[in-house]
Protein backbone atom coordinates (compact mmCIF):
# COMPACT_ATOMS: atom_id res chain seq x y z
CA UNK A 1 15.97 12.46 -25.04
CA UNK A 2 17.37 9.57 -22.78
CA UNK A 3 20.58 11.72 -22.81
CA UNK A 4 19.26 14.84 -21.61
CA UNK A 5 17.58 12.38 -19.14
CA UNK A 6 20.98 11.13 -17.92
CA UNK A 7 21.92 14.72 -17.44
CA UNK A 8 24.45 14.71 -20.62
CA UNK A 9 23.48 18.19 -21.34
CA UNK A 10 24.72 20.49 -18.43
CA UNK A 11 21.25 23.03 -19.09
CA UNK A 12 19.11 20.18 -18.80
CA UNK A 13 19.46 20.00 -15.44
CA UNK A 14 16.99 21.00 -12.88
CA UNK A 15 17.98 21.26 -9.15
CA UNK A 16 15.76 22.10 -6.93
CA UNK A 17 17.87 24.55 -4.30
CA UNK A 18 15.73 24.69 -1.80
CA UNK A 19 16.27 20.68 -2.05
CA UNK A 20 19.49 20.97 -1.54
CA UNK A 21 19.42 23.67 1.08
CA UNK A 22 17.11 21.31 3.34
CA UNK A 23 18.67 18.01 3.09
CA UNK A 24 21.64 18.12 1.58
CA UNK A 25 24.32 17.04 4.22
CA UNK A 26 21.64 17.19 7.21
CA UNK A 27 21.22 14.36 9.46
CA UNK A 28 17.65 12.85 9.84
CA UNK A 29 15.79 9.91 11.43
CA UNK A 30 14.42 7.07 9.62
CA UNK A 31 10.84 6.61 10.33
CA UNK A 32 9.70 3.61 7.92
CA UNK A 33 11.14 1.46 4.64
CA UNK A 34 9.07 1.23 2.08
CA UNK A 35 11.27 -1.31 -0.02
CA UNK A 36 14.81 -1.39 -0.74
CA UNK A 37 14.98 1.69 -2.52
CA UNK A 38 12.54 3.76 -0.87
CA UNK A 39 12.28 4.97 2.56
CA UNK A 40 11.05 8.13 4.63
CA UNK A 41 12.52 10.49 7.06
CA UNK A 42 11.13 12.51 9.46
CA UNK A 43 11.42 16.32 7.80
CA UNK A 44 8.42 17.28 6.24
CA UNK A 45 8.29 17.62 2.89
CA UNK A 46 6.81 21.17 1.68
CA UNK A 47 7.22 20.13 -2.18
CA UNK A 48 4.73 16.69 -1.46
CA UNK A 49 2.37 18.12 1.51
CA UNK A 50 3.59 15.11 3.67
CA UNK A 51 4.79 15.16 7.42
CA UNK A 52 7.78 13.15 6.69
CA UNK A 53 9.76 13.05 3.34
CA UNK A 54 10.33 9.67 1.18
CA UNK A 55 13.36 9.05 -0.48
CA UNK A 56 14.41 7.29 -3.66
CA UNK A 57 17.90 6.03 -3.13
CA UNK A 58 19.91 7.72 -5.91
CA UNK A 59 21.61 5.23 -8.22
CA UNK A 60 20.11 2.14 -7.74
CA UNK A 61 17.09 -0.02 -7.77
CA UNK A 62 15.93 -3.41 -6.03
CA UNK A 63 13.65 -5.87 -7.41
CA UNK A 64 9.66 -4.82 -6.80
CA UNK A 65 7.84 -5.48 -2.99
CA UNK A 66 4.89 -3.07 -2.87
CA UNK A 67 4.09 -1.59 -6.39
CA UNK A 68 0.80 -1.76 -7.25
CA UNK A 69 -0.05 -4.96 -9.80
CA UNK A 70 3.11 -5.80 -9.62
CA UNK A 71 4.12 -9.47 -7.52
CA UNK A 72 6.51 -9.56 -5.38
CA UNK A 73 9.96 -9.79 -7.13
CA UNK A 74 12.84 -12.05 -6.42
CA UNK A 75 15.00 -11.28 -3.61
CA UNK A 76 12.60 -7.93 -3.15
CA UNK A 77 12.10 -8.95 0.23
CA UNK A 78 16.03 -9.67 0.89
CA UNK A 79 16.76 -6.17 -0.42
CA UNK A 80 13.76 -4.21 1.74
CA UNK A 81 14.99 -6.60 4.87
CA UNK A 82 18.45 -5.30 4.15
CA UNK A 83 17.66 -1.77 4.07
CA UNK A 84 15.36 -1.82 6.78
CA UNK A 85 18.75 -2.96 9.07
CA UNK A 86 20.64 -0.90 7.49
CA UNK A 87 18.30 2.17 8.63
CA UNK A 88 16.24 1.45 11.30
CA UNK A 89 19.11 -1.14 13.74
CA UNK A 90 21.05 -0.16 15.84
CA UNK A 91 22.01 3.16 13.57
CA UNK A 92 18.69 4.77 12.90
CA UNK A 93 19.76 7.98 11.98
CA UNK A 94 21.15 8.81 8.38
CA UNK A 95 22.98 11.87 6.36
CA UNK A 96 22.00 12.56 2.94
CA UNK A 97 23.57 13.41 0.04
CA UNK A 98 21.89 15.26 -2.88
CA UNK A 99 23.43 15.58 -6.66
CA UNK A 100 24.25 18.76 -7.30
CA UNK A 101 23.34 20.11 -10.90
CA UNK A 102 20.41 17.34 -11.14
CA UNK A 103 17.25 16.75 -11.11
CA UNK A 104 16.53 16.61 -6.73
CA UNK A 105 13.12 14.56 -7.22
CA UNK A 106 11.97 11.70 -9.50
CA UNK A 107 8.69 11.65 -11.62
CA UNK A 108 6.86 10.52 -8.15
CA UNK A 109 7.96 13.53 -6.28
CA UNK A 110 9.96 11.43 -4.03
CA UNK A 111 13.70 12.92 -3.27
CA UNK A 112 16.78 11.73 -4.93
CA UNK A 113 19.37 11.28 -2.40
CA UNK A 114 22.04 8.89 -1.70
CA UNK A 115 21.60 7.75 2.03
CA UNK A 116 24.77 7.32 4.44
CA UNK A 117 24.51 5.67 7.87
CA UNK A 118 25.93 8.54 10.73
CA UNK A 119 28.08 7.23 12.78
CA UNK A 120 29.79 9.04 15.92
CA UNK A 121 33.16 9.32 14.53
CA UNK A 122 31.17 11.13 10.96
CA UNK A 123 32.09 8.41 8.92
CA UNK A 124 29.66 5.90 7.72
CA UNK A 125 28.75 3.65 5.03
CA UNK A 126 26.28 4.78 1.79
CA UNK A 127 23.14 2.26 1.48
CA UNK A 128 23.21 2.94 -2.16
CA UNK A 129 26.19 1.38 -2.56
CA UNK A 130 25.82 -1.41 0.06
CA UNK A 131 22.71 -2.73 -1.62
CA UNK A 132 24.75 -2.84 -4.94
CA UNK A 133 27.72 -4.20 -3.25
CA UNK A 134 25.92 -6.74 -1.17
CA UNK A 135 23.80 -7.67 -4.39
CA UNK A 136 20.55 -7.03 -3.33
CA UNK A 137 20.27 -4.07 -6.46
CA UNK A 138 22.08 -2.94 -9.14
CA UNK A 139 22.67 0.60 -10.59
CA UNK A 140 20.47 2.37 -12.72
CA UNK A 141 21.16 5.86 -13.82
CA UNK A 142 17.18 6.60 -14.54
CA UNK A 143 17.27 7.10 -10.23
């Protein structure tokens, strides 16, 4: 089971197209951080009913700010202040990046998608790494 999870099995897969068709490479504003993994953009999001669309970063996870019965983690508030820079400074708009041949939303609904700052030139730096990098997460393949 945890294998078909991880996408070992190429059938197992379940990509949402129109997921992929919407975001996938499409530039969009952030419009609030959740935490250091989570954040919205402002597309709405047909498959929730919302007026914006949250996204799980893809990849990784940071330590617990605002989950129900759940304290306040170590260094969760380092990681949600790092993302919030990271999205909302002086960059504030972002390109995602969806997997291809996996699943395009997590058990909450929320989009899977790894999130890279736009820059001018089109280059630009991918938060899921950063927060890895910088160690404010670490990688999880569940996300």
């Amino acid at each position: 089971m945890l294998a078909d999870r991880l996408g070992v099995f190429g059938d197992s897969a379940r990509t949402d197209t129109s997921d992929i068709q919407a975001y996938d490479g499409k530039v969009f504003k952030v419009t609030y951080v959740v935490d250091g993994d989570t954040l919205d953009i402002d597309a709405p999001d047909a498959v929730r009913g919302k007026s914006v669309t949250r996204i799980r970063l893809w990849g990784v996870d940071t330590p617990e700010t605002v989950k129900p019965n759940t304290p306040t983690q170590h260094f969760g508030p380092q990681a949600s202040a790092f993302t919030k820079k990271f999205c909302l400074g002086s960059r504030k708009f972002v390109r995602l990046a969806l997997v291809k041949n996996r699943d395009t939303r997590c058990k909450y609904g929320r989009l899977l998608a790894y999130v890279i700052a736009e820059k001018q030139d089109g280059s630009g730096a991918c938060l899921n790494a950063e927060l890895i990098a910088q160690g404010y997460g670490y990688h999880d393949p569940r996300f």
